[in-house]
N, C-alpha and C. Protein backbone atom coordinates (compact mmCIF):
# COMPACT_ATOMS: atom_id res chain seq x y z
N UNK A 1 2.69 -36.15 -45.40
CA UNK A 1 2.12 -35.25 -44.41
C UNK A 1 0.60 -35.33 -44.42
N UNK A 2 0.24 -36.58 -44.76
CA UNK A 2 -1.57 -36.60 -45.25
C UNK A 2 -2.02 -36.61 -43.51
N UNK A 3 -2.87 -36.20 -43.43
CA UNK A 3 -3.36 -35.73 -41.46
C UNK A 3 -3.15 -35.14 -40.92
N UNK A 4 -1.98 -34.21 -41.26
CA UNK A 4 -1.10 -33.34 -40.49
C UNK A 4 -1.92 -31.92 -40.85
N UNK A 5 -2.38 -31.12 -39.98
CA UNK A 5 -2.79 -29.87 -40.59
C UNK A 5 -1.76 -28.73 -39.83
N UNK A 6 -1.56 -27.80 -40.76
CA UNK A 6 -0.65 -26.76 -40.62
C UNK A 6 -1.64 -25.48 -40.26
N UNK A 7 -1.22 -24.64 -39.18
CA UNK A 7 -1.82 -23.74 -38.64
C UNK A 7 -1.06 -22.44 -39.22
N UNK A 8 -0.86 -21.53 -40.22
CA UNK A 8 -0.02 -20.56 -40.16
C UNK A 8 -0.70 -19.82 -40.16
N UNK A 9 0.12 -18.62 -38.89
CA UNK A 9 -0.36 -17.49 -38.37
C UNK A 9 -0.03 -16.40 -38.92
N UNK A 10 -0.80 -15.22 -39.43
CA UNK A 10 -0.40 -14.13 -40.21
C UNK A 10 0.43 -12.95 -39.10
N UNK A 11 1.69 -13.14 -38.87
CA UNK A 11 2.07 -11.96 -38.40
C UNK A 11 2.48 -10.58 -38.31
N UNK A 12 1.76 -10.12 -40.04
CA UNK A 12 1.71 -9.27 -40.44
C UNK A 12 1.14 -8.03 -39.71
N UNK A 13 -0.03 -8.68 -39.48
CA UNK A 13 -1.26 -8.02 -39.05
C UNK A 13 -1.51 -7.60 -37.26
N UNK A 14 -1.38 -6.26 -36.73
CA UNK A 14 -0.92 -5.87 -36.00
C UNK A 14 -2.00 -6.38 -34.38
N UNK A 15 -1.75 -6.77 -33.51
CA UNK A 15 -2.67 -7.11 -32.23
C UNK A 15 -3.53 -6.10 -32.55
N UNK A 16 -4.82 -6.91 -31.80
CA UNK A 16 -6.05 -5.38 -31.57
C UNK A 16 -5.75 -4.71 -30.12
N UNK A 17 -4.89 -5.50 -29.27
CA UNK A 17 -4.69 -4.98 -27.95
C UNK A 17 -5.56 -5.56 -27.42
N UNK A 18 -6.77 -6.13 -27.89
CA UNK A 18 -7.83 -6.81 -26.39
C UNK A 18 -7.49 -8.04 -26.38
N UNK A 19 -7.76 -8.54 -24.97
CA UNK A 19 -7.31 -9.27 -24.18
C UNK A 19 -8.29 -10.71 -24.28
N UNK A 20 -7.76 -11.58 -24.49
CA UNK A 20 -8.70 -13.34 -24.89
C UNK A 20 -9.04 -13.57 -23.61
N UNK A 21 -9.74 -14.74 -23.56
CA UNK A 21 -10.17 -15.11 -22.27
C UNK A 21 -8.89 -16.21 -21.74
N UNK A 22 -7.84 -16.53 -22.51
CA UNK A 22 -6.74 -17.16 -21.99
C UNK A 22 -5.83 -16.47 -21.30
N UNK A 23 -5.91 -14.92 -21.40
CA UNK A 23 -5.14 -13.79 -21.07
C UNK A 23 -4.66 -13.12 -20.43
N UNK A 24 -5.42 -13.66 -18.78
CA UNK A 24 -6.05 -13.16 -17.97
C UNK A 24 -5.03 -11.27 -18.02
N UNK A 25 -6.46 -10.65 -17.10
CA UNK A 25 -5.31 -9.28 -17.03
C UNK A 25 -4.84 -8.81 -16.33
N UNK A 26 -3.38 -8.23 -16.42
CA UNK A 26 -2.53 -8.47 -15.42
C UNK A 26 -3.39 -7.39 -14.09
N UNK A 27 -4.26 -6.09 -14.62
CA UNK A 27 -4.80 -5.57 -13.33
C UNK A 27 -5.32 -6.31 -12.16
N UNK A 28 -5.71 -7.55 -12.50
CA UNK A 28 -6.18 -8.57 -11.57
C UNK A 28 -5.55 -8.29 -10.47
N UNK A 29 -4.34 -7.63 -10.15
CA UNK A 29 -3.34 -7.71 -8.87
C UNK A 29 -3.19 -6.69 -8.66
N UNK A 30 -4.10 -5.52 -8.65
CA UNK A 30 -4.00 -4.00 -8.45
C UNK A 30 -4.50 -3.91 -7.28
N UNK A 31 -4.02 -3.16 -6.46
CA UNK A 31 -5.02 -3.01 -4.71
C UNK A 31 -6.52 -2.99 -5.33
N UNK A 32 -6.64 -2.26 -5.87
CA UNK A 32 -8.15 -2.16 -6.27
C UNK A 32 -8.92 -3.47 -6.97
N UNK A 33 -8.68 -4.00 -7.47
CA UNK A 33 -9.16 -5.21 -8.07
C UNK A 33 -9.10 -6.27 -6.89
N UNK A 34 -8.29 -6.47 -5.52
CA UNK A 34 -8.25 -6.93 -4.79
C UNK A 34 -9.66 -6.64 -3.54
N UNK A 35 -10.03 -5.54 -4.08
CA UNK A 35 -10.86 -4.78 -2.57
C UNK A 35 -12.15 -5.43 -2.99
N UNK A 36 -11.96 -5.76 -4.49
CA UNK A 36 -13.68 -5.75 -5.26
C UNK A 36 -13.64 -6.96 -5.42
N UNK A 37 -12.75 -7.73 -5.75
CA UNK A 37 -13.25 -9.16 -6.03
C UNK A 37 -12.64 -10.24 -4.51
N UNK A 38 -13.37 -10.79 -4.08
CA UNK A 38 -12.98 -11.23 -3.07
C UNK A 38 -13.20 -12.93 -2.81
N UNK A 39 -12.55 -13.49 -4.11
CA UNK A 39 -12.96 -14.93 -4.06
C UNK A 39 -11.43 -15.43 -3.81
N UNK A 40 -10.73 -14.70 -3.36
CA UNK A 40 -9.15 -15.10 -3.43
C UNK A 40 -9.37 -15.78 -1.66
N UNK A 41 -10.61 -15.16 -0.86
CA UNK A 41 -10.40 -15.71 0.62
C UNK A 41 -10.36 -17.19 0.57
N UNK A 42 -9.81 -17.97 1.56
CA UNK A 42 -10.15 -19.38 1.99
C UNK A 42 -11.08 -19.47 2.21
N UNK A 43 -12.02 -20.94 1.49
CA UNK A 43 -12.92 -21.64 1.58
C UNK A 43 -13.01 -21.78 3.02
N UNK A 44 -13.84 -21.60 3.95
CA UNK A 44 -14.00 -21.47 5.28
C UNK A 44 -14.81 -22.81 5.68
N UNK A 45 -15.94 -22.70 4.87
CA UNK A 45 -17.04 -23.37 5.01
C UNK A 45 -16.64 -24.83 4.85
N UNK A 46 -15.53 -24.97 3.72
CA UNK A 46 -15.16 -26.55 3.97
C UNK A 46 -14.19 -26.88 4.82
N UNK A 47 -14.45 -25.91 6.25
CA UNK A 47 -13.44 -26.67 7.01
C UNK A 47 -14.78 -26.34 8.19
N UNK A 48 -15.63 -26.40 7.68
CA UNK A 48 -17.09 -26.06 8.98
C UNK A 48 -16.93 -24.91 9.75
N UNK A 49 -16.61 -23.70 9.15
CA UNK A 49 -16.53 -22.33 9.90
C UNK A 49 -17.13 -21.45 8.98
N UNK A 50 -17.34 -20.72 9.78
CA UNK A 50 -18.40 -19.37 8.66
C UNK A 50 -16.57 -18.86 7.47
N UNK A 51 -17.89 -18.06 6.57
CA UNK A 51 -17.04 -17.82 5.58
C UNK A 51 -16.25 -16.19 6.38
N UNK A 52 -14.93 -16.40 5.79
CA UNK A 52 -14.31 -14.74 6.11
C UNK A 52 -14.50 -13.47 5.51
N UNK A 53 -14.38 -12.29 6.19
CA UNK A 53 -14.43 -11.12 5.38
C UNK A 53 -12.79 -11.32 5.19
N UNK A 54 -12.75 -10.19 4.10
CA UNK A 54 -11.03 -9.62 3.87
C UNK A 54 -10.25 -9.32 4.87
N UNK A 55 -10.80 -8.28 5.90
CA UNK A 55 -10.04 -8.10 6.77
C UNK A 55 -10.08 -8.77 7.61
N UNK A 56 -11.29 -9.58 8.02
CA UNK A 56 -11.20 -10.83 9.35
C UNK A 56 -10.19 -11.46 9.29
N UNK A 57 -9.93 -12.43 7.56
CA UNK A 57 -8.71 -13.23 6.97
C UNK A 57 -7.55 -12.30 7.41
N UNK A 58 -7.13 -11.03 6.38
CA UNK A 58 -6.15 -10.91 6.72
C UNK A 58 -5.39 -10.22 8.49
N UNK A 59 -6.21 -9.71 9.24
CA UNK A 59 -5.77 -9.79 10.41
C UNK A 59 -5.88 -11.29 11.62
N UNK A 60 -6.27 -12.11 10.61
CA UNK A 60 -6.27 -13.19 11.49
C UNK A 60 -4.31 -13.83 10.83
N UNK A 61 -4.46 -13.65 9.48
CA UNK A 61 -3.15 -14.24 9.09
C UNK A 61 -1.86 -13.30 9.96
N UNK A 62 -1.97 -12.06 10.18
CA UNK A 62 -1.29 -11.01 10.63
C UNK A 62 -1.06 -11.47 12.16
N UNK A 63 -1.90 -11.46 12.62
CA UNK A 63 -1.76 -11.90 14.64
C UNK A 63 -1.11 -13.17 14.81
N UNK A 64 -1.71 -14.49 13.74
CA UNK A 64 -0.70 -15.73 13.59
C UNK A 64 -0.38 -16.50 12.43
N UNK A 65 0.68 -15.64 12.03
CA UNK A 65 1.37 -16.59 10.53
C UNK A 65 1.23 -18.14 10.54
N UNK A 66 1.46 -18.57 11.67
CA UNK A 66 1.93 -20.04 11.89
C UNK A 66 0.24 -20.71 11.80
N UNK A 67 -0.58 -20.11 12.20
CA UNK A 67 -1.63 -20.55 12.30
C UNK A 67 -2.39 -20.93 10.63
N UNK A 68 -2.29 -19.98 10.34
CA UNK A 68 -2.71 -19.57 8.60
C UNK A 68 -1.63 -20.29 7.64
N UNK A 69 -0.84 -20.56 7.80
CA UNK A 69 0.77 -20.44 6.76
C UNK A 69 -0.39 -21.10 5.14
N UNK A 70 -1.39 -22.32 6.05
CA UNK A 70 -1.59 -23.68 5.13
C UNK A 70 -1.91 -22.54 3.92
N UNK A 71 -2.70 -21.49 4.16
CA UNK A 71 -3.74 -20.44 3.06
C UNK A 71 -2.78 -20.14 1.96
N UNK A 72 -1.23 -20.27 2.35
CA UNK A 72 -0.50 -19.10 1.19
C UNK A 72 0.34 -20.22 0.58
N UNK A 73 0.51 -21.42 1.19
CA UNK A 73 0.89 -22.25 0.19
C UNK A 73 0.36 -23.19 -1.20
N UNK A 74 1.14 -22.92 -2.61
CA UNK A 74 0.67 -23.28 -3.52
C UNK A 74 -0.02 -24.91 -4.03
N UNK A 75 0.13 -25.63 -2.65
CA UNK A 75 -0.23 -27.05 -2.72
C UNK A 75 -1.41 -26.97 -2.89
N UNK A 76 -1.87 -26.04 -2.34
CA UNK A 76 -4.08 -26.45 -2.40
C UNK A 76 -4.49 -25.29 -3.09
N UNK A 77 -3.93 -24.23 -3.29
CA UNK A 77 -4.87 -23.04 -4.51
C UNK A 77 -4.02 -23.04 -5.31
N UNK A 78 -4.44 -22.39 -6.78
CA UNK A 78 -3.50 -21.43 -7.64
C UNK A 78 -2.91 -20.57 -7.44
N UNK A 79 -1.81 -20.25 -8.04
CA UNK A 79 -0.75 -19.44 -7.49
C UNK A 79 -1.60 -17.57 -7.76
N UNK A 80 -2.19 -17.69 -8.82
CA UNK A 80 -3.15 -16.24 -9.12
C UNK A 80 -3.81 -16.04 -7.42
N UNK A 81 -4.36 -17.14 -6.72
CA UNK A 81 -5.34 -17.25 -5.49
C UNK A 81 -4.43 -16.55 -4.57
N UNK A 82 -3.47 -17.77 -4.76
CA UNK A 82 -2.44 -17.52 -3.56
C UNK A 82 -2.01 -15.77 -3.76
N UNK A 83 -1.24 -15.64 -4.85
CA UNK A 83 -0.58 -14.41 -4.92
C UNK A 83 -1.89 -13.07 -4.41
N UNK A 84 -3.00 -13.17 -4.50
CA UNK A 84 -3.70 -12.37 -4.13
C UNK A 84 -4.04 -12.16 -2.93
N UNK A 85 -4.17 -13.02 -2.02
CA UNK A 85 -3.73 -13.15 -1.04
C UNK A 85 -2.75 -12.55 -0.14
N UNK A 86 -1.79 -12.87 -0.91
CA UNK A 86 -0.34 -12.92 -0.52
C UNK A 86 -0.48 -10.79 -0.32
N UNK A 87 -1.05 -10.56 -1.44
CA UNK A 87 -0.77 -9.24 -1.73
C UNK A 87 -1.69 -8.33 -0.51
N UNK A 88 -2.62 -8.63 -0.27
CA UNK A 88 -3.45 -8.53 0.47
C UNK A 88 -3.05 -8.82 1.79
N UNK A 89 -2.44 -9.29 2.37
CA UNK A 89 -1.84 -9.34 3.09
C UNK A 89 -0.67 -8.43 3.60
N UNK A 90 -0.09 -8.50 2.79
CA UNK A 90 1.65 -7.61 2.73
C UNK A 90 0.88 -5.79 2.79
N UNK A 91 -0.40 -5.53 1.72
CA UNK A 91 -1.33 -4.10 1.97
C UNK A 91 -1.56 -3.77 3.26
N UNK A 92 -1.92 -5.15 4.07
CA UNK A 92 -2.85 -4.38 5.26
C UNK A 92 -1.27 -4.51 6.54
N UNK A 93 -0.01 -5.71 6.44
CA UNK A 93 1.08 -5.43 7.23
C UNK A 93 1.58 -4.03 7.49
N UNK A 94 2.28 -3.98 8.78
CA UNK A 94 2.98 -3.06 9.11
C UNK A 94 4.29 -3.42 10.02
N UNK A 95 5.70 -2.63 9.65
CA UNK A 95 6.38 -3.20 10.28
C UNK A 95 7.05 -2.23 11.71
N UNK A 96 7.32 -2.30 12.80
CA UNK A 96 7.71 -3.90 12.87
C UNK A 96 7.13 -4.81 13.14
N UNK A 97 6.01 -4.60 13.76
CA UNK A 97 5.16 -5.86 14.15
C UNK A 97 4.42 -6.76 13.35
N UNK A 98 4.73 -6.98 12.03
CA UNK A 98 4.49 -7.98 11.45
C UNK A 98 5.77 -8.70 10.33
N UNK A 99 6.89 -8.36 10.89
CA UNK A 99 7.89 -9.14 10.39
C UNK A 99 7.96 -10.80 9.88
N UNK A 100 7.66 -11.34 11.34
CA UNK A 100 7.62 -12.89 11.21
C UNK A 100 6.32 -13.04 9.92
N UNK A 101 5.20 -12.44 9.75
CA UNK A 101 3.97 -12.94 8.65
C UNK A 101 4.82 -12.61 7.18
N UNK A 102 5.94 -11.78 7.06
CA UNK A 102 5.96 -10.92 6.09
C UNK A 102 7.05 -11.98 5.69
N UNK A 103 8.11 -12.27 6.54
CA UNK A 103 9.14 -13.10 6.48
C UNK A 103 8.62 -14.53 5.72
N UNK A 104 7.42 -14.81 6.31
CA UNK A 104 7.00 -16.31 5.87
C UNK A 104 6.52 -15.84 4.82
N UNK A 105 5.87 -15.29 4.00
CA UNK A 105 5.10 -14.67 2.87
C UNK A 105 6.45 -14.51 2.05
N UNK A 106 7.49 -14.26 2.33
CA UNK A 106 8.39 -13.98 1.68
C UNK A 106 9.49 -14.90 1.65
N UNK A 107 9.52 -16.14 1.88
CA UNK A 107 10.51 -16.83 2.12
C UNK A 107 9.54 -17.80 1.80
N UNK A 108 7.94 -17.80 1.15
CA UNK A 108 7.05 -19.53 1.04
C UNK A 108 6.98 -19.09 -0.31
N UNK A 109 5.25 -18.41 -0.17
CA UNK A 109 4.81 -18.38 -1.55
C UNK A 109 5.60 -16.96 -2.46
N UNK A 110 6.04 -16.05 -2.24
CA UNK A 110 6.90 -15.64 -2.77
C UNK A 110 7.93 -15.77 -3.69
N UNK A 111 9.00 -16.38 -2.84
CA UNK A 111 9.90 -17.40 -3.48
C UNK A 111 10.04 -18.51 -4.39
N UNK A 112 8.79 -18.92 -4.12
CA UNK A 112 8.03 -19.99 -4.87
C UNK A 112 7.84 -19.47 -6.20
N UNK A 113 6.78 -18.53 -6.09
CA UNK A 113 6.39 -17.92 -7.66
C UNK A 113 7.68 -17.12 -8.24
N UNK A 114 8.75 -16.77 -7.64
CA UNK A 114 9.67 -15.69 -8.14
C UNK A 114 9.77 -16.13 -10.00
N UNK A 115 9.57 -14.40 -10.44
CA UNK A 115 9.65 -15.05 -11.94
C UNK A 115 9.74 -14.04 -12.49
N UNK A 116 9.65 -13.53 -13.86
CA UNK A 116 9.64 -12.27 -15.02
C UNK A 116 7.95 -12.09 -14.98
N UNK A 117 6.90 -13.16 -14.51
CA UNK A 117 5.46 -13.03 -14.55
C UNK A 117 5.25 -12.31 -13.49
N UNK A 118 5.80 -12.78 -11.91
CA UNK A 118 5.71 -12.25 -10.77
C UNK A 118 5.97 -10.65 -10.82
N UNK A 119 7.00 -10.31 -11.40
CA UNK A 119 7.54 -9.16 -11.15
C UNK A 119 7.21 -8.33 -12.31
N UNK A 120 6.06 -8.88 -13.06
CA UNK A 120 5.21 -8.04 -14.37
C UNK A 120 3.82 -7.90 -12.97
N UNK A 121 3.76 -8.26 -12.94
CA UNK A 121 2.36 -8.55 -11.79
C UNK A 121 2.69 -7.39 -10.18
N UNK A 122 4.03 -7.32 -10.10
CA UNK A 122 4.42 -6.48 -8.87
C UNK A 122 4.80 -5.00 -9.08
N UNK A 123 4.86 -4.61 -10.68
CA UNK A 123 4.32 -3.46 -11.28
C UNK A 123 3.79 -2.52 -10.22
N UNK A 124 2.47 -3.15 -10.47
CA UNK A 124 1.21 -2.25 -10.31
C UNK A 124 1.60 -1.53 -8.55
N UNK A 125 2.59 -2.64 -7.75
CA UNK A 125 2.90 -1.90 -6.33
C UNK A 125 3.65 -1.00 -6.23
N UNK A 126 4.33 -0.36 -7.50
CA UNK A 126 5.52 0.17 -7.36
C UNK A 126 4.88 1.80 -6.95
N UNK A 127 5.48 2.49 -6.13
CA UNK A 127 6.72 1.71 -4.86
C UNK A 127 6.30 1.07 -4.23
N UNK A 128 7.21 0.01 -3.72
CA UNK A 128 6.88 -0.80 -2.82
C UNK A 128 6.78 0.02 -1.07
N UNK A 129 5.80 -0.53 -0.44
CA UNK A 129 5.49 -0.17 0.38
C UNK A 129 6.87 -0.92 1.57
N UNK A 130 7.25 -0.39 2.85
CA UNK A 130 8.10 -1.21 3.48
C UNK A 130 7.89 -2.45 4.12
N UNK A 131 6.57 -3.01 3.90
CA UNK A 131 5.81 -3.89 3.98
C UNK A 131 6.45 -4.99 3.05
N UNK A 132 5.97 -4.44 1.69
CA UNK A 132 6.31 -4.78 0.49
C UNK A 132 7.85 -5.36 0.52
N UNK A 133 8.64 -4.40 0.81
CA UNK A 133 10.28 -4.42 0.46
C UNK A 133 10.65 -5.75 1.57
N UNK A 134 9.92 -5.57 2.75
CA UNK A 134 10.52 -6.73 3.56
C UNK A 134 10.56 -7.71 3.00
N UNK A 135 8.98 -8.32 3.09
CA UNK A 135 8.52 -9.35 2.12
C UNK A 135 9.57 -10.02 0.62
N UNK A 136 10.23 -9.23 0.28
CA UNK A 136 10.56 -9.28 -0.92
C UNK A 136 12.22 -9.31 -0.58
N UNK A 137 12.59 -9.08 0.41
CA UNK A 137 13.92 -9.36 0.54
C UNK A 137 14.27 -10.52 1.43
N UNK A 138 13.34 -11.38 1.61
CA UNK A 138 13.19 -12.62 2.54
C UNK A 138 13.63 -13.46 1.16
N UNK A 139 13.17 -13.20 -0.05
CA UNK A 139 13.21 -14.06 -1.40
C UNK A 139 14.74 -14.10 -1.27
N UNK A 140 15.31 -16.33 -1.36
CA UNK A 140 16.43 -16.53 -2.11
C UNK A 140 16.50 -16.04 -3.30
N UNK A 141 16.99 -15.35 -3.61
CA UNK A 141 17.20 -14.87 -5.09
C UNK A 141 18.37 -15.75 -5.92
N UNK A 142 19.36 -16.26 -5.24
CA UNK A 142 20.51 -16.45 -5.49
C UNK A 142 20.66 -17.93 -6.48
N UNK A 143 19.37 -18.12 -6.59
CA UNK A 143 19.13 -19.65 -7.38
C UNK A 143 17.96 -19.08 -8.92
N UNK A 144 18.00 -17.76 -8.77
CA UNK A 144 17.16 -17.08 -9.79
C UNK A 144 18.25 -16.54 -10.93
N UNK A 145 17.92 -16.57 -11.67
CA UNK A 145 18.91 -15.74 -13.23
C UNK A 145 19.34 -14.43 -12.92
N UNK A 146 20.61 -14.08 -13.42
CA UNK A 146 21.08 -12.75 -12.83
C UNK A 146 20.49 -11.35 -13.49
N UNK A 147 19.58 -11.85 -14.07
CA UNK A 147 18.71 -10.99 -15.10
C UNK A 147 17.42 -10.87 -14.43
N UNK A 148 17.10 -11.65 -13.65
CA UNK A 148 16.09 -11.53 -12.49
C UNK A 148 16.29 -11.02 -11.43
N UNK A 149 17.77 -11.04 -11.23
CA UNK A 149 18.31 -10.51 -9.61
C UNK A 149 17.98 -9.34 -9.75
N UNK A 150 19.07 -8.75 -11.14
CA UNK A 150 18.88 -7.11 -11.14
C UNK A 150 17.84 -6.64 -11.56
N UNK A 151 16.50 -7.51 -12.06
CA UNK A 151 15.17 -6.68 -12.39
C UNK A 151 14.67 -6.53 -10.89
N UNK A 152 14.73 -7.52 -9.78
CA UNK A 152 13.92 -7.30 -8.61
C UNK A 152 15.01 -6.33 -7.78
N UNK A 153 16.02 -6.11 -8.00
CA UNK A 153 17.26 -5.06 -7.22
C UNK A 153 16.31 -4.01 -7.78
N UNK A 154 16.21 -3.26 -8.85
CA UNK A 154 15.94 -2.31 -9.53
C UNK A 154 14.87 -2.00 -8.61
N UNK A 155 13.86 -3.10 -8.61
CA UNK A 155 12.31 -2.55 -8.39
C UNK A 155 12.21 -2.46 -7.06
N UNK A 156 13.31 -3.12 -6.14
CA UNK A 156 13.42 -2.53 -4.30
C UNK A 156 14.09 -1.03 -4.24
N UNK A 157 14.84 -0.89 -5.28
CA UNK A 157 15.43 0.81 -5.48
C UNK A 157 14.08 2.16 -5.38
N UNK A 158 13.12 1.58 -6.17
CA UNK A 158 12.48 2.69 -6.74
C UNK A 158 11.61 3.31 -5.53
């Protein structure tokens, strides 16, 4: 074993509770942390258009899903980007007239991220708004663990 170094971790010794910089925290996805930090918008400027406010973005995504869809898919941002977004979006919806945005939000990047992280992160909405619940019942679930089904059943109950 000559080169090999052994790392052992004392797990005796109880967390301090603060948070590393690998850690990120999960408030990151609180309405409020959404209002204040606002780097989750699309890069505007590299497509030669002025940069967006929050609400310019999200009532522009709201009037045409189809137009926007490219913003909420995970091919060109991080899913943290995307999901903030995403959330921000589903805040400022109302139904019925924003079904079809809520449907695609909920049937793209949604579905996509569905996970035990997602739904530690969808916490902070509880209750879900009917915004929220649409969005969230567009998700195939049926290819997710049945331990996931009934954590996201639970959290459309409350």
């Amino acid at each position: 074993m000559e080169g090999v170094k052994v790392i052992i971790k004392n797990r005796s010794q109880p967390r301090s509770g603060k948070r590393t910089a690998d850690a990120p925290a999960v408030d990151a996805f609180t309405r409020s942390a959404l209002a204040s930090d606002l780097t989750w918008l699309p890069d505007m400027t590299a497509f030669g258009k002025p940069p967006l406010t929050a609400k310019a973005y999200v009532e522009a995504y709201l009037a045409d899903p189809d137009e926007w869809y490219w913003s909420t898919l995970l091919l060109h941002d991080p899913s943290e980007i995307v999901l903030k977004r995403v959330l921000a979006i589903i805040e400022q919806a109302q139904l019925p007239g924003h079904e079809k945005a809520l449907g695609q939000l909920g049937a793209g990047p949604l579905e996509d991220m569905m996970s035990e992280e997602l739904l530690d992160r969808l916490q902070h909405w509880l209750p879900f708004t009917p915004a929220m619940r649409h969005a969230l019942s567009q998700v195939r679930m049926t290819v997710e663990s049945p331990v996931l089904q009934q954590r996201l059943k639970a959290m459309l109950l409350r």
